[in-house]
Protein backbone atom coordinates (compact mmCIF):
# COMPACT_ATOMS: atom_id res chain seq x y z
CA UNK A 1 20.91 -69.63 -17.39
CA UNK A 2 21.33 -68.28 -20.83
CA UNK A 3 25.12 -68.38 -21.11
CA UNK A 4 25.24 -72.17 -20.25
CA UNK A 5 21.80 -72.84 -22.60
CA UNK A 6 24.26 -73.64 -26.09
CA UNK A 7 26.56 -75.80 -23.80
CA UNK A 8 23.50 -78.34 -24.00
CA UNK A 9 24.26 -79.50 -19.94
CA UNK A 10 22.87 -76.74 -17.90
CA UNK A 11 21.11 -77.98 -14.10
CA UNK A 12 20.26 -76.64 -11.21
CA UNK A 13 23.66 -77.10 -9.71
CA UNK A 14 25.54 -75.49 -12.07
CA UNK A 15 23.35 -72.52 -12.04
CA UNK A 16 23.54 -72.16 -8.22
CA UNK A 17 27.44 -72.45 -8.93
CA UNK A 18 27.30 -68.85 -10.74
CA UNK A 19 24.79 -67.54 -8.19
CA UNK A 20 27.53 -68.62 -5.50
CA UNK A 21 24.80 -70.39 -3.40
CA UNK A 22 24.12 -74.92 -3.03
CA UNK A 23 21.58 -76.23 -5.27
CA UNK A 24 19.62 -76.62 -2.37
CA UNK A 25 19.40 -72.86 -1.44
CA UNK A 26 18.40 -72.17 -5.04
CA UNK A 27 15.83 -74.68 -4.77
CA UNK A 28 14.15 -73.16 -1.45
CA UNK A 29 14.49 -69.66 -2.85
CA UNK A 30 12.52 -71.16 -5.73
CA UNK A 31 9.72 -73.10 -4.01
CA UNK A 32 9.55 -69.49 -1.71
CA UNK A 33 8.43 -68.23 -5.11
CA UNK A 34 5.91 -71.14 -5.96
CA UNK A 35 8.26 -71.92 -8.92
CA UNK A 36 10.99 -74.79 -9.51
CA UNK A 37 14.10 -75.02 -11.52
CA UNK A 38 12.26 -76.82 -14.58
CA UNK A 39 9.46 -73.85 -14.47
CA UNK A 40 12.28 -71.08 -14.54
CA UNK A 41 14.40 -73.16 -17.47
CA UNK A 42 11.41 -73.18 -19.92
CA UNK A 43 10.56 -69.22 -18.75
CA UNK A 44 13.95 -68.34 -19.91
CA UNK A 45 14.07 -70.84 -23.08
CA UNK A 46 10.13 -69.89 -24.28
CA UNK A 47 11.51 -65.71 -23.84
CA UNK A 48 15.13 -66.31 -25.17
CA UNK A 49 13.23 -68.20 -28.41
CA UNK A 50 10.99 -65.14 -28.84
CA UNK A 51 13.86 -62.71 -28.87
CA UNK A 52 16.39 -64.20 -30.87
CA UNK A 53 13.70 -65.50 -33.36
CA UNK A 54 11.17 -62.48 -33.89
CA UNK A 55 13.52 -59.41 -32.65
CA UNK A 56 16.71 -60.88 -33.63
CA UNK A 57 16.02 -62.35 -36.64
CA UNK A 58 18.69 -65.68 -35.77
CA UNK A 59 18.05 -69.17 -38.08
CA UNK A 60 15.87 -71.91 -36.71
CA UNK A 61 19.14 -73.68 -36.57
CA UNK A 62 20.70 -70.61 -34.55
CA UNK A 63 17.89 -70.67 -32.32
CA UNK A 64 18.03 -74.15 -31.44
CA UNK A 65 21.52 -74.20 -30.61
CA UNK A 66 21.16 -70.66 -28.42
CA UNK A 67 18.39 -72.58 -25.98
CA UNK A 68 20.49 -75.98 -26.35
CA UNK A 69 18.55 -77.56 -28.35
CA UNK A 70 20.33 -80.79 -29.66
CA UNK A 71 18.39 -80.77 -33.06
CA UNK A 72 16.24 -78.00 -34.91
CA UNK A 73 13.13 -80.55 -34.81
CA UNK A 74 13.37 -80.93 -31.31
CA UNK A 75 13.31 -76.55 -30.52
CA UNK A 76 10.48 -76.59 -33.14
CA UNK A 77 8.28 -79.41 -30.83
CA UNK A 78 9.02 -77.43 -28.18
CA UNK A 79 8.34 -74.19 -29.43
CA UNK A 80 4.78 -75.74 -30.70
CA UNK A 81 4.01 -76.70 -27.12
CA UNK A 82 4.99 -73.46 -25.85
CA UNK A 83 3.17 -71.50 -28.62
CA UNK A 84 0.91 -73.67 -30.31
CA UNK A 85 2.44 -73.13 -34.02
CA UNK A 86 5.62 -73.92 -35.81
CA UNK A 87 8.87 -71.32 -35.38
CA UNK A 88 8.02 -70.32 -38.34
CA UNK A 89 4.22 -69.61 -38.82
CA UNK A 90 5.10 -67.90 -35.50
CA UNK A 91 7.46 -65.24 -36.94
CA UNK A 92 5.81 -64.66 -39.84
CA UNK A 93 2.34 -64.04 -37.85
CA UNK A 94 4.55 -61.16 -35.49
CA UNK A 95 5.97 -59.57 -38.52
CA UNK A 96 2.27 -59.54 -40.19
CA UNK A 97 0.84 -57.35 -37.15
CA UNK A 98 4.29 -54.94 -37.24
């Protein structure tokens, strides 16, 4: 999932592609695992945003792009839902307790 994330177009199907398995194998293998392909995207995009933010140290911008993001302001909504603060009120408050 994270290698097609900056390409902006990633889906189910194209990720079952790499696997080597139908869309509808990945989706059973999912629901198996009480989870779903929209579940597992935001998993990977909420982590990936963490890492390349706090650990990395990448731009907002950088960040954005990375996760597929087609505008800063839309990654920083969604990383408000996901952590209930702005990108960068985030960082700063994990470099505080460091």
């Amino acid at each position: 999932m994270a290698r097609q994330l900056p390409a902006g177009n990633i889906s189910i199907g194209s990720v079952a592609k790499e696997f080597g398995i139908s869309q509808r194998t990945l989706q059973r293998k999912l629901a198996s695992e009480n989870s779903t392909f929209t579940i597992r995207l935001t998993v990977v995009k909420k982590e990936l945003a963490n890492r390349y933010l706090v650990e990395q140290g990448y731009s907002l911008e950088d960040t954005a792009f990375l996760l597929g993001f087609s505008t800063h302001s839309n990654f920083s909504k969604a990383f408000k839902h996901w952590y209930g603060q702005s990108p960068s009120d985030y960082v700063q408050n994990r470099s505080d307790t460091r």
